[in-house]
Structure formats: structure tokens, C-alpha cells
PDB file of N, CA and C in Angstrom:
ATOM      1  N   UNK A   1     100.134  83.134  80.964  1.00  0.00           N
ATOM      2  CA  UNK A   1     100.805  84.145  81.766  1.00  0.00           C
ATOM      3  C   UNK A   1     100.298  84.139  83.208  1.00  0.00           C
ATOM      4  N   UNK A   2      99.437  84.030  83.730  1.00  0.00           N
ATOM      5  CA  UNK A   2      98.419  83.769  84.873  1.00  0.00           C
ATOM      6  C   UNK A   2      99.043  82.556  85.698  1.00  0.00           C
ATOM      7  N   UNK A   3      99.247  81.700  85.103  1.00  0.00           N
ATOM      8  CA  UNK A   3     100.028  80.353  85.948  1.00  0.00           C
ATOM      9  C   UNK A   3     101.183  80.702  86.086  1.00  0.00           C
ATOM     10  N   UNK A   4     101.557  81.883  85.755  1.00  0.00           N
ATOM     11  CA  UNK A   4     103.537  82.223  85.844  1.00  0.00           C
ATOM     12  C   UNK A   4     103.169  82.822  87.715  1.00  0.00           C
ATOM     13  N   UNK A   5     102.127  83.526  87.968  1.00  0.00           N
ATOM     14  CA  UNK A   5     101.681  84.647  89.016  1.00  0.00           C
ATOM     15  C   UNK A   5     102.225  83.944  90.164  1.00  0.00           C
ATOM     16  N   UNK A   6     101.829  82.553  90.103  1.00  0.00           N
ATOM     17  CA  UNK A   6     101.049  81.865  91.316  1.00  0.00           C
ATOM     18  C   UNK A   6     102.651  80.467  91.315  1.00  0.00           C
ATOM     19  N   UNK A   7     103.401  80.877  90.414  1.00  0.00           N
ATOM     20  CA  UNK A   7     104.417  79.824  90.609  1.00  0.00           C
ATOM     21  C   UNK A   7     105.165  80.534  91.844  1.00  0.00           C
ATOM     22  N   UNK A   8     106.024  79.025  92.349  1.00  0.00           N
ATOM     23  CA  UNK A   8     106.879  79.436  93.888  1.00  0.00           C
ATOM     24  C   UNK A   8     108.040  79.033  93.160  1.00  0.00           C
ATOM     25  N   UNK A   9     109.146  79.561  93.258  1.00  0.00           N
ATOM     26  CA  UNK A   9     110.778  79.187  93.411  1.00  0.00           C
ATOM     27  C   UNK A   9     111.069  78.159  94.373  1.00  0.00           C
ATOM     28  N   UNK A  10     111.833  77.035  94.465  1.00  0.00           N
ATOM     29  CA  UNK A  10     112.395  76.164  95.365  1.00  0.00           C
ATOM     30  C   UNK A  10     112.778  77.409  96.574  1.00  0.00           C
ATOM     31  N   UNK A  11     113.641  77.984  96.177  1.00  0.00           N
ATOM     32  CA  UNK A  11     114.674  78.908  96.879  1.00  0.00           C
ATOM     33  C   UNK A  11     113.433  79.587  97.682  1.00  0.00           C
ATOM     34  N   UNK A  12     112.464  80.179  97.340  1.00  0.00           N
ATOM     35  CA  UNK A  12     111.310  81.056  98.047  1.00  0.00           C
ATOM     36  C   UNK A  12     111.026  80.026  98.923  1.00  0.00           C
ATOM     37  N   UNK A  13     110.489  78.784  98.535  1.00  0.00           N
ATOM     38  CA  UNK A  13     109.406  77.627  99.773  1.00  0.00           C
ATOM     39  C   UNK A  13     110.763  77.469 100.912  1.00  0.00           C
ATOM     40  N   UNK A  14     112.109  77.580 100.686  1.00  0.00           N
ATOM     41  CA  UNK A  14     112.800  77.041 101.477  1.00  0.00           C
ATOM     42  C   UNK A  14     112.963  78.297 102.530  1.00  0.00           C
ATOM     43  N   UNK A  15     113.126  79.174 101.962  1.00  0.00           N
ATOM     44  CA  UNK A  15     113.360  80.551 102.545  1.00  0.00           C
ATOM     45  C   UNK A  15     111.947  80.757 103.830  1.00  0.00           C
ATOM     46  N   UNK A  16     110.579  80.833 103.358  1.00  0.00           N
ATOM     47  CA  UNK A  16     109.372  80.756 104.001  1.00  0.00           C
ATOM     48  C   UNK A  16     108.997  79.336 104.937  1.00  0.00           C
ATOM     49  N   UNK A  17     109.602  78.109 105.071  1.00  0.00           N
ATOM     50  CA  UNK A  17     109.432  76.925 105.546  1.00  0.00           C
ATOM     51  C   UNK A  17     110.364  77.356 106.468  1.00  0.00           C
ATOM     52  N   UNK A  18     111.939  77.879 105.976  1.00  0.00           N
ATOM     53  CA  UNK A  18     112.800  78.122 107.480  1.00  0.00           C
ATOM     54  C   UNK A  18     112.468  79.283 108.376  1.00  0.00           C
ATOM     55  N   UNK A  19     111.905  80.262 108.010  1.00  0.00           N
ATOM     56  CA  UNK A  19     111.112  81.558 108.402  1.00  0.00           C
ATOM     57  C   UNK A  19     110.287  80.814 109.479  1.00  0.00           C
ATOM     58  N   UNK A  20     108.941  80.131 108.907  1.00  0.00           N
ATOM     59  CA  UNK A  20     108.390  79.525 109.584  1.00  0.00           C
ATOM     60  C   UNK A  20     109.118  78.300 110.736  1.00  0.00           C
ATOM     61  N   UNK A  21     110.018  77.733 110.784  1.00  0.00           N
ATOM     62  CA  UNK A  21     110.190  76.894 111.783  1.00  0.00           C
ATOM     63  C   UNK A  21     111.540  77.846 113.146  1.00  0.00           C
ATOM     64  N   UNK A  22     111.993  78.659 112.617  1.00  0.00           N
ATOM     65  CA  UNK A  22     112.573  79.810 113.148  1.00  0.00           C
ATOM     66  C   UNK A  22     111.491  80.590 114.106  1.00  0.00           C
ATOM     67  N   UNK A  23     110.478  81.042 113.366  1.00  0.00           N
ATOM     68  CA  UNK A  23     109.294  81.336 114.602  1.00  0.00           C
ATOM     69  C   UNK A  23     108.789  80.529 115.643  1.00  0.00           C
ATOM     70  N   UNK A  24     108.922  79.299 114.684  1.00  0.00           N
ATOM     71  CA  UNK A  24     108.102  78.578 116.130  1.00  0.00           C
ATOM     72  C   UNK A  24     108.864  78.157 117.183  1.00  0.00           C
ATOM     73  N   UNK A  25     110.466  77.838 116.613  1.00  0.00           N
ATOM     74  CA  UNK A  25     110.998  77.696 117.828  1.00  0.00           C
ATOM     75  C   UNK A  25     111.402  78.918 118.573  1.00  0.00           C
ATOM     76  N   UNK A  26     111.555  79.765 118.275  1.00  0.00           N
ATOM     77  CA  UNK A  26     111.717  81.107 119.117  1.00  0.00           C
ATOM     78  C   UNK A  26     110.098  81.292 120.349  1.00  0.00           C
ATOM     79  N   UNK A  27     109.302  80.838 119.403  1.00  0.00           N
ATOM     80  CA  UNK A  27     108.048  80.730 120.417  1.00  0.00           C
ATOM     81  C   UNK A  27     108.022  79.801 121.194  1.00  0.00           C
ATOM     82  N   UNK A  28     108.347  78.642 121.434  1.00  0.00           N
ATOM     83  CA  UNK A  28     108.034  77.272 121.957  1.00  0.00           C
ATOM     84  C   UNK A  28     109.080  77.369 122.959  1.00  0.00           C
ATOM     85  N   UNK A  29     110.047  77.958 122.329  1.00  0.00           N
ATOM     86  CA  UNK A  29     111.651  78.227 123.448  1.00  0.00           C
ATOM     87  C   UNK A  29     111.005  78.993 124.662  1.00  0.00           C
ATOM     88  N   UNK A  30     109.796  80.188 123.962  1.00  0.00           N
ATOM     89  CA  UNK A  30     110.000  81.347 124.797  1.00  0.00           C
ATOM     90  C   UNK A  30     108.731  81.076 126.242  1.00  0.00           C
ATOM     91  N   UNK A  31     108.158  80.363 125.638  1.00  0.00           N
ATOM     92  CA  UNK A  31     106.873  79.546 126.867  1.00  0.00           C
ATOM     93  C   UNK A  31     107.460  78.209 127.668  1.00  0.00           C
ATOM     94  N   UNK A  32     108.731  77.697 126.859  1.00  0.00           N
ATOM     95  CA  UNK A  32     109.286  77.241 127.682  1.00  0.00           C
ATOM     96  C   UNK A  32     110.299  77.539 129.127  1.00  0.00           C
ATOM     97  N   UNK A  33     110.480  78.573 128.316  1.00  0.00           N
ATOM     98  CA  UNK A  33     111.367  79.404 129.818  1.00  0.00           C
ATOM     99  C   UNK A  33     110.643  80.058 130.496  1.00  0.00           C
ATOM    100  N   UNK A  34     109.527  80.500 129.997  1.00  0.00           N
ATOM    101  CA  UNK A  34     108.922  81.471 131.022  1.00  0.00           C
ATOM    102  C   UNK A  34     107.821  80.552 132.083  1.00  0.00           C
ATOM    103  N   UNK A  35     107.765  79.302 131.287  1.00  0.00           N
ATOM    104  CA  UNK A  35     107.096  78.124 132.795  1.00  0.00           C
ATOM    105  C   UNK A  35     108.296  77.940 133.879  1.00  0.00           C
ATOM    106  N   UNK A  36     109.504  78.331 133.675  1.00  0.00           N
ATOM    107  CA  UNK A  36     110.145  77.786 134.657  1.00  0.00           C
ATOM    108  C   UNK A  36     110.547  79.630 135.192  1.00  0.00           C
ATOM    109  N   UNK A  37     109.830  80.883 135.378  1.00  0.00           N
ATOM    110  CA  UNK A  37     110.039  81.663 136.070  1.00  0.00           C
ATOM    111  C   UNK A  37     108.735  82.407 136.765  1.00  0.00           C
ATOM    112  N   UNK A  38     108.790  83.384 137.625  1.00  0.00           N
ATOM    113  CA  UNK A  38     107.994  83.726 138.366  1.00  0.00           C
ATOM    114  C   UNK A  38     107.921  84.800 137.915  1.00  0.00           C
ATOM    115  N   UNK A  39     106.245  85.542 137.270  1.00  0.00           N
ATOM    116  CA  UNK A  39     106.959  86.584 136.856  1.00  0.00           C
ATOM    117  C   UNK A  39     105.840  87.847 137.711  1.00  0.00           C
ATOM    118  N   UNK A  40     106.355  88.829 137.902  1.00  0.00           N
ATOM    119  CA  UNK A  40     105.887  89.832 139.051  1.00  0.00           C
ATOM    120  C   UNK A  40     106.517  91.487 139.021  1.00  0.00           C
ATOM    121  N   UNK A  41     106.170  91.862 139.665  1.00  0.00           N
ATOM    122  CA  UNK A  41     106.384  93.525 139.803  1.00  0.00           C
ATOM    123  C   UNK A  41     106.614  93.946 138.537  1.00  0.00           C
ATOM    124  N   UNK A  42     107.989  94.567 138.421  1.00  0.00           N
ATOM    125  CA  UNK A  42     107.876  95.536 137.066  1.00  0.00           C
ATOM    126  C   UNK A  42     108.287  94.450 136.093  1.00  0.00           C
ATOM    127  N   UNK A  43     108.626  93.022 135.838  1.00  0.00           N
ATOM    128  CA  UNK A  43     108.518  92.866 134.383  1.00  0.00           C
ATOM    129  C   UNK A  43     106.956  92.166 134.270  1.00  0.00           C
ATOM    130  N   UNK A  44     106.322  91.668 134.950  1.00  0.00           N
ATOM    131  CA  UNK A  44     105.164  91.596 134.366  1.00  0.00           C
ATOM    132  C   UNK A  44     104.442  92.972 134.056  1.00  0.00           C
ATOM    133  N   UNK A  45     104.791  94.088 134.603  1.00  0.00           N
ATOM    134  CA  UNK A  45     104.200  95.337 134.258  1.00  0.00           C
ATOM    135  C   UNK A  45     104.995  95.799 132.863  1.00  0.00           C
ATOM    136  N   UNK A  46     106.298  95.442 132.753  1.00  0.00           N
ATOM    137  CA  UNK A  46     106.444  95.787 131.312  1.00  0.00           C
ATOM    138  C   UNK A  46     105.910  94.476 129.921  1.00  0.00           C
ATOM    139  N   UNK A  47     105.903  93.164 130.423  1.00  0.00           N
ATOM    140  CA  UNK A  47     105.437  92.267 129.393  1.00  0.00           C
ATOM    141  C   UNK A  47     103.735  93.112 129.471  1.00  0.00           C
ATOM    142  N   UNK A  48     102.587  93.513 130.326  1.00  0.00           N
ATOM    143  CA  UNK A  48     101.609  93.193 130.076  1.00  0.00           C
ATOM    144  C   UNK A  48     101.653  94.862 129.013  1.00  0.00           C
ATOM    145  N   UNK A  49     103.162  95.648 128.833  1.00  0.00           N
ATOM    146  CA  UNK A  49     102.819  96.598 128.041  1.00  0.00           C
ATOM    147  C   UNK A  49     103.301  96.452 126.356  1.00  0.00           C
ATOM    148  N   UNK A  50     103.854  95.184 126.165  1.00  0.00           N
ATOM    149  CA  UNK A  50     104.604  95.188 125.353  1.00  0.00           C
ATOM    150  C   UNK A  50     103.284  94.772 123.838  1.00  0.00           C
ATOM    151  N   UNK A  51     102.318  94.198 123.697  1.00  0.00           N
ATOM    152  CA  UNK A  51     101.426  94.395 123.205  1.00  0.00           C
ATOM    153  C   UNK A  51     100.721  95.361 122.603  1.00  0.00           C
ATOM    154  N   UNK A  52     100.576  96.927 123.529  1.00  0.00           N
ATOM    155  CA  UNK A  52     100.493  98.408 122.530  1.00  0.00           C
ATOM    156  C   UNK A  52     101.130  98.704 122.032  1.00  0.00           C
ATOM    157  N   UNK A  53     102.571  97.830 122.398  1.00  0.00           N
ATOM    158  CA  UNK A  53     103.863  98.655 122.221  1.00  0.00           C
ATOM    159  C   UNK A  53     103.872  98.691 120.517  1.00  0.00           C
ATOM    160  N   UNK A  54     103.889  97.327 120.418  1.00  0.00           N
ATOM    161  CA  UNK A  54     103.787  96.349 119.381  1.00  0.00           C
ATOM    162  C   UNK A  54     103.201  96.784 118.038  1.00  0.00           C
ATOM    163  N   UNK A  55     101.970  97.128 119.008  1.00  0.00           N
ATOM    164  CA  UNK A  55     100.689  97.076 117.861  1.00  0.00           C
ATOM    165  C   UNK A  55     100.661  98.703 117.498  1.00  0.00           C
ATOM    166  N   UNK A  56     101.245  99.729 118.278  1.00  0.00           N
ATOM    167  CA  UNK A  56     101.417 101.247 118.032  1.00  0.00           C
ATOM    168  C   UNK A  56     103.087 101.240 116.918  1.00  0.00           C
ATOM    169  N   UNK A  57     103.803 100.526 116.684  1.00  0.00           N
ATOM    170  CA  UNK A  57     105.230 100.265 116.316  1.00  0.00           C
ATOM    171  C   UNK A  57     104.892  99.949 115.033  1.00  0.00           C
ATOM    172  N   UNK A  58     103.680  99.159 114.659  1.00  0.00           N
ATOM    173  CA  UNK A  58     103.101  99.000 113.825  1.00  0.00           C
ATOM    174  C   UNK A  58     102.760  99.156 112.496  1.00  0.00           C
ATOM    175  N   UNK A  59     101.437 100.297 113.760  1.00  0.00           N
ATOM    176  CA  UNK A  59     100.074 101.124 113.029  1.00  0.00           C
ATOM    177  C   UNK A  59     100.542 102.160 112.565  1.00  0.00           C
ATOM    178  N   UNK A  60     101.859 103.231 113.503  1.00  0.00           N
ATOM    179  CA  UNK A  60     101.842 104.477 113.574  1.00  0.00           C
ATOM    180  C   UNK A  60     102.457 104.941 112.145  1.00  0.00           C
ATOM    181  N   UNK A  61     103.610 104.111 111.975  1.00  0.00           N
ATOM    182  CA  UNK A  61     104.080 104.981 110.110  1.00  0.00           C
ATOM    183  C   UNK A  61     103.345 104.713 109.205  1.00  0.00           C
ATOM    184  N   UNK A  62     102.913 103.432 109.269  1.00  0.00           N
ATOM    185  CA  UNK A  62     101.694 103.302 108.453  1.00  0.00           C
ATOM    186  C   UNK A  62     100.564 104.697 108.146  1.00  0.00           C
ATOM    187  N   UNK A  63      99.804 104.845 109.289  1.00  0.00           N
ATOM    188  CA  UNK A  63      99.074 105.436 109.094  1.00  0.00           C
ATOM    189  C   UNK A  63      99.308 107.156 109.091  1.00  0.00           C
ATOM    190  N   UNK A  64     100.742 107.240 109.152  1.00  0.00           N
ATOM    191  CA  UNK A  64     101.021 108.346 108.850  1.00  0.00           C
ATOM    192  C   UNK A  64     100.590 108.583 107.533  1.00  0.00           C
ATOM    193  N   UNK A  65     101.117 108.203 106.954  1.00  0.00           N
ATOM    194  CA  UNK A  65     101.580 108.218 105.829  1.00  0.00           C
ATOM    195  C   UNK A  65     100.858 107.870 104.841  1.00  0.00           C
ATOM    196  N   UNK A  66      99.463 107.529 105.289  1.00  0.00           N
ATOM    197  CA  UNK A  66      98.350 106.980 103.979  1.00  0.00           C
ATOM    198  C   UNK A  66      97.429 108.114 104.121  1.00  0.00           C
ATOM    199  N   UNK A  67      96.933 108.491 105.044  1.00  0.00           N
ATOM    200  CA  UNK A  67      95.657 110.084 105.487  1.00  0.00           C
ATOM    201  C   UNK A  67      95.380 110.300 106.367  1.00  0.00           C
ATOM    202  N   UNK A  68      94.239 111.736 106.397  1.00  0.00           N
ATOM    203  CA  UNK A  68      94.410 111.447 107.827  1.00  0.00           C
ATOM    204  C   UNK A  68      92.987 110.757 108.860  1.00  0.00           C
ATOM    205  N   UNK A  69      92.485 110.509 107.645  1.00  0.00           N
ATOM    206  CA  UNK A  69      91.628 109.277 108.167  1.00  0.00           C
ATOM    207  C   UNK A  69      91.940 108.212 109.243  1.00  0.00           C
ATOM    208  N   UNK A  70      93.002 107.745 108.186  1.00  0.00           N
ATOM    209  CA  UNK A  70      93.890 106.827 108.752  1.00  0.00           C
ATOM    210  C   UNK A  70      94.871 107.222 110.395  1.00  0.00           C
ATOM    211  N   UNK A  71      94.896 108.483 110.442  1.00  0.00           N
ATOM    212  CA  UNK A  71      95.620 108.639 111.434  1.00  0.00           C
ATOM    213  C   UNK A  71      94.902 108.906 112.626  1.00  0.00           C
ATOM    214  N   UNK A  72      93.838 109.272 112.300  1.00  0.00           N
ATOM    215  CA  UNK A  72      92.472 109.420 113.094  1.00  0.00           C
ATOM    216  C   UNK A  72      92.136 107.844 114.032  1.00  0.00           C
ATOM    217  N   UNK A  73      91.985 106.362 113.120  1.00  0.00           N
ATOM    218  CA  UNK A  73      91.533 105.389 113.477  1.00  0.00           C
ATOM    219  C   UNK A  73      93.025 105.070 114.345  1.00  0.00           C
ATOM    220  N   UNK A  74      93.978 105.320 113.805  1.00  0.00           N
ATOM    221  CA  UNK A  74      95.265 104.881 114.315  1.00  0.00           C
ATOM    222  C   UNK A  74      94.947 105.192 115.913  1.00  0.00           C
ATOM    223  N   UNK A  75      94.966 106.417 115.918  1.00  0.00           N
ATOM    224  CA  UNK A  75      94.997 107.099 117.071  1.00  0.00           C
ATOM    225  C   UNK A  75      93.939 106.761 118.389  1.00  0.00           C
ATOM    226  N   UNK A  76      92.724 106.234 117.405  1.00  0.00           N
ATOM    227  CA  UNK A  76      91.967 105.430 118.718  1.00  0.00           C
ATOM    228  C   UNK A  76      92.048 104.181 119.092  1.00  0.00           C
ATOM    229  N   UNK A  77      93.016 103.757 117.352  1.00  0.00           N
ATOM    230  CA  UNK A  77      93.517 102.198 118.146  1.00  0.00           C
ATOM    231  C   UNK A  77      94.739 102.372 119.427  1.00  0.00           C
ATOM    232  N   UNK A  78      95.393 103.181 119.370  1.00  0.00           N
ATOM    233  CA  UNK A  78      96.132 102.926 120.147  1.00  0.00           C
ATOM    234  C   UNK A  78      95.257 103.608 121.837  1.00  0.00           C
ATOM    235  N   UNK A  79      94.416 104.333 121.798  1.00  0.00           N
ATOM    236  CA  UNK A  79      93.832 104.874 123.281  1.00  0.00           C
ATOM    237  C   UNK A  79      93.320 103.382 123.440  1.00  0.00           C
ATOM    238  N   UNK A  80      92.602 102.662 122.741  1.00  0.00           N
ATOM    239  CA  UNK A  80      92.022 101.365 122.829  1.00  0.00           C
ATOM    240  C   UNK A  80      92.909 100.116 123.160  1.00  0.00           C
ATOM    241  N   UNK A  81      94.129 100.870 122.885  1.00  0.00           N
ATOM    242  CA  UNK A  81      95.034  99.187 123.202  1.00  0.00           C
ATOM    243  C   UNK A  81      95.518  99.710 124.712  1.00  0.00           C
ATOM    244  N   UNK A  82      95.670 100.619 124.818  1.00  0.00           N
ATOM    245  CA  UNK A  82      95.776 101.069 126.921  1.00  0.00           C
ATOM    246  C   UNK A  82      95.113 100.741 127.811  1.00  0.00           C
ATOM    247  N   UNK A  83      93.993 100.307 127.445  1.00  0.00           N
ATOM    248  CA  UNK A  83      92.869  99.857 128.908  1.00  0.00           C
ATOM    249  C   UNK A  83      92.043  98.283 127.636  1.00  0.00           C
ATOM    250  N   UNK A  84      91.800  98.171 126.759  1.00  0.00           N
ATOM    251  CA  UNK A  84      91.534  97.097 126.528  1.00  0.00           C
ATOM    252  C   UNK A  84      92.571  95.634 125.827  1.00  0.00           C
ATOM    253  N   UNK A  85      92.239  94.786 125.383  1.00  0.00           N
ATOM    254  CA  UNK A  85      92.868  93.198 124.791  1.00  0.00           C
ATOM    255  C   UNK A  85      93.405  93.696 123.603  1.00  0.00           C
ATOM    256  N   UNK A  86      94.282  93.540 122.805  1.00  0.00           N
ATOM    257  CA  UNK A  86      94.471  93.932 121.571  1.00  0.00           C
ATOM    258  C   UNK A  86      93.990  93.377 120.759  1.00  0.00           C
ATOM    259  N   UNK A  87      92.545  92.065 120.925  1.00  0.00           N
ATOM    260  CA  UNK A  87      91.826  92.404 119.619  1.00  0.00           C
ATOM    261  C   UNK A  87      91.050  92.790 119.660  1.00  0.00           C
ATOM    262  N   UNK A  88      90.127  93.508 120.671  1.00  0.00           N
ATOM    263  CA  UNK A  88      88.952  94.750 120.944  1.00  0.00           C
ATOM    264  C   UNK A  88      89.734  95.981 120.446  1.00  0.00           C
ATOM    265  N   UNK A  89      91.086  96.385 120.782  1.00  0.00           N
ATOM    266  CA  UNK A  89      91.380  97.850 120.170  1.00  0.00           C
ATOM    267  C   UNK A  89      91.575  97.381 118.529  1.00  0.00           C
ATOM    268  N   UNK A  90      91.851  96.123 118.058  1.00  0.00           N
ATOM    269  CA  UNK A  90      92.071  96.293 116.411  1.00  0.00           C
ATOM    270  C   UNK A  90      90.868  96.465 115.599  1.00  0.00           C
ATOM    271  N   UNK A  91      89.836  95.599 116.403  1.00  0.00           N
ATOM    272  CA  UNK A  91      88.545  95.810 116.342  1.00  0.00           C
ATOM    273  C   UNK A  91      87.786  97.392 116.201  1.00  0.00           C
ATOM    274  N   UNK A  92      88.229  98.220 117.207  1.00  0.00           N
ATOM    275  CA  UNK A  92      88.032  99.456 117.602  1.00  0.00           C
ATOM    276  C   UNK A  92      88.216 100.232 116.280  1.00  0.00           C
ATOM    277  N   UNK A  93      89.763 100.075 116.323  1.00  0.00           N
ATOM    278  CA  UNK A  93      90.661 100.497 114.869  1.00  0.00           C
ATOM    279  C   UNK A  93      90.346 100.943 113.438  1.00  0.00           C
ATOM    280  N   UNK A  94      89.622  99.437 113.011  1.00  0.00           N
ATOM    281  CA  UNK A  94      89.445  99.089 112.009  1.00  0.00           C
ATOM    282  C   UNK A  94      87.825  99.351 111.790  1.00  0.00           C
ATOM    283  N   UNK A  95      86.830  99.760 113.020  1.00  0.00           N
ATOM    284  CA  UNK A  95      85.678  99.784 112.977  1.00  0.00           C
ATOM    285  C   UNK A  95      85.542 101.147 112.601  1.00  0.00           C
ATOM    286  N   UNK A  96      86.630 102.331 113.546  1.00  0.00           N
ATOM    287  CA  UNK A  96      86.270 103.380 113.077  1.00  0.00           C
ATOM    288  C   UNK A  96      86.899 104.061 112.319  1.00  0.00           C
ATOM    289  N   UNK A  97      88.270 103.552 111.252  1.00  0.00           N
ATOM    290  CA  UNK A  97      88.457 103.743 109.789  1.00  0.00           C
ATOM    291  C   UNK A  97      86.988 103.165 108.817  1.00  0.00           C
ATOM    292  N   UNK A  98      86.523 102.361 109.117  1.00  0.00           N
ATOM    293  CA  UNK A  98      85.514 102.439 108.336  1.00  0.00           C
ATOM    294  C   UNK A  98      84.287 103.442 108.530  1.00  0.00           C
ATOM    295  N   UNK A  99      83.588 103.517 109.461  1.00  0.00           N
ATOM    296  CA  UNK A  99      83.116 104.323 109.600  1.00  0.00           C
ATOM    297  C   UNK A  99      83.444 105.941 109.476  1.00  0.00           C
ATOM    298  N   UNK A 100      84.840 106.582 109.598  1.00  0.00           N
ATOM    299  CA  UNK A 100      85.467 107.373 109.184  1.00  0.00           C
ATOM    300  C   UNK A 100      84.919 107.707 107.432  1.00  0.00           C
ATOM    301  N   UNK A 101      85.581 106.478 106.675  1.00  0.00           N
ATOM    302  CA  UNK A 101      85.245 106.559 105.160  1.00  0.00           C
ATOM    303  C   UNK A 101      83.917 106.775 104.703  1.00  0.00           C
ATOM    304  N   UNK A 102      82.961 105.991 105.895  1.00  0.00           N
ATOM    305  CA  UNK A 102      81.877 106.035 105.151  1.00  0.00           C
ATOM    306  C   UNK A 102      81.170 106.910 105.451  1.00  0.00           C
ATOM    307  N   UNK A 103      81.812 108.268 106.148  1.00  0.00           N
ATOM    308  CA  UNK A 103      81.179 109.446 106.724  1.00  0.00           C
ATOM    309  C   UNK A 103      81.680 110.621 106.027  1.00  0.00           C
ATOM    310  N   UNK A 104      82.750 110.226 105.611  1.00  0.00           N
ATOM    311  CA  UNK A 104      83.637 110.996 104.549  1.00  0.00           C
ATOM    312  C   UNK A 104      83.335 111.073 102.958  1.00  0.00           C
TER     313      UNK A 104
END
């Protein structure tokens, strides 16, 4: 029964292989166009926001919706993704849901 867990469907690998080559060209497309533009004033001010955007679009129902632990760490990941990299605020995030639990 254990070797049934871990079997793949044809139909699944094909589904996840086109998933995967669908991303990459959407990515490879998207560094390709953006070498051939200049980018400045307000859309580099909205690309350099689209990252909290992202990562708050996320976190936020999530962590509604599990405690409020969780909504606690949420909440400093996202003050943390406003002035720092988004993997120092996931870092942040995830450092002080734990610490949260283990104070709890």
C-alpha cells in the first residue's frame, strides 16, 4: 500500500513538466524584455513594490485563519518586507512565529 503513495500518473508528470516549462518561459521572456527597456520613476517604484505585495497576498489569509500567533508573525513579516529584502522579512517571519510558540 505504501508504494501506491509515491506512484505518479503519466497525466500528473505531463501536467507538472508543462507547468514547469510555462514558468520558465514566462520568466526568460520576462528578463528578456526588460534588458531591452529603461526602467525609472514610477514603474521602477512600483516593480521595487511588487515583492511585499506578493509576499503580504500570500501570508495574509493564511495566517488569518490558522491563530493568532500566526497573525502576529504575519504582521511583522509584512512591516519587515517595507524597508528590508524579502528574505530577511521571511526570515523575520518565521523567526518570530517560532519564538511566539515557544513563549506560548
Amino acid at each position: 500500500m505504501t508504494g501506491d503513495i509515491f506512484a505518479l500518473d503519466p497525466t500528473n508528470l505531463l501536467a507538472i513538466i508543462g507547468m514547469a516549462l510555462v514558468t520558465l518561459v514566462t520568466r526568460w521572456a520576462g528578463y528578456l524584455l526588460v534588458g531591452h527597456v529603461r526602467i525609472e520613476g514610477r514603474v521602477k517604484g512600483a516593480l521595487e513594490a511588487v515583492p511585499p505585495a506578493i509576499l503580504t497576498a500570500l501570508v495574509v489569509p493564511m495566517s488569518l485563519a490558522t491563530g493568532p500567533l500566526e497573525t502576529v508573525a504575519a504582521a511583522l513579516t509584512i512591516l519587515a518586507a517595507w524597508r528590508l529584502p524579502t528574505l530577511a522579512a521571511v526570515v523575520i517571519g518565521v523567526g518570530a512565529l517560532v519564538l511566539l510558540r515557544q513563549i506560548t
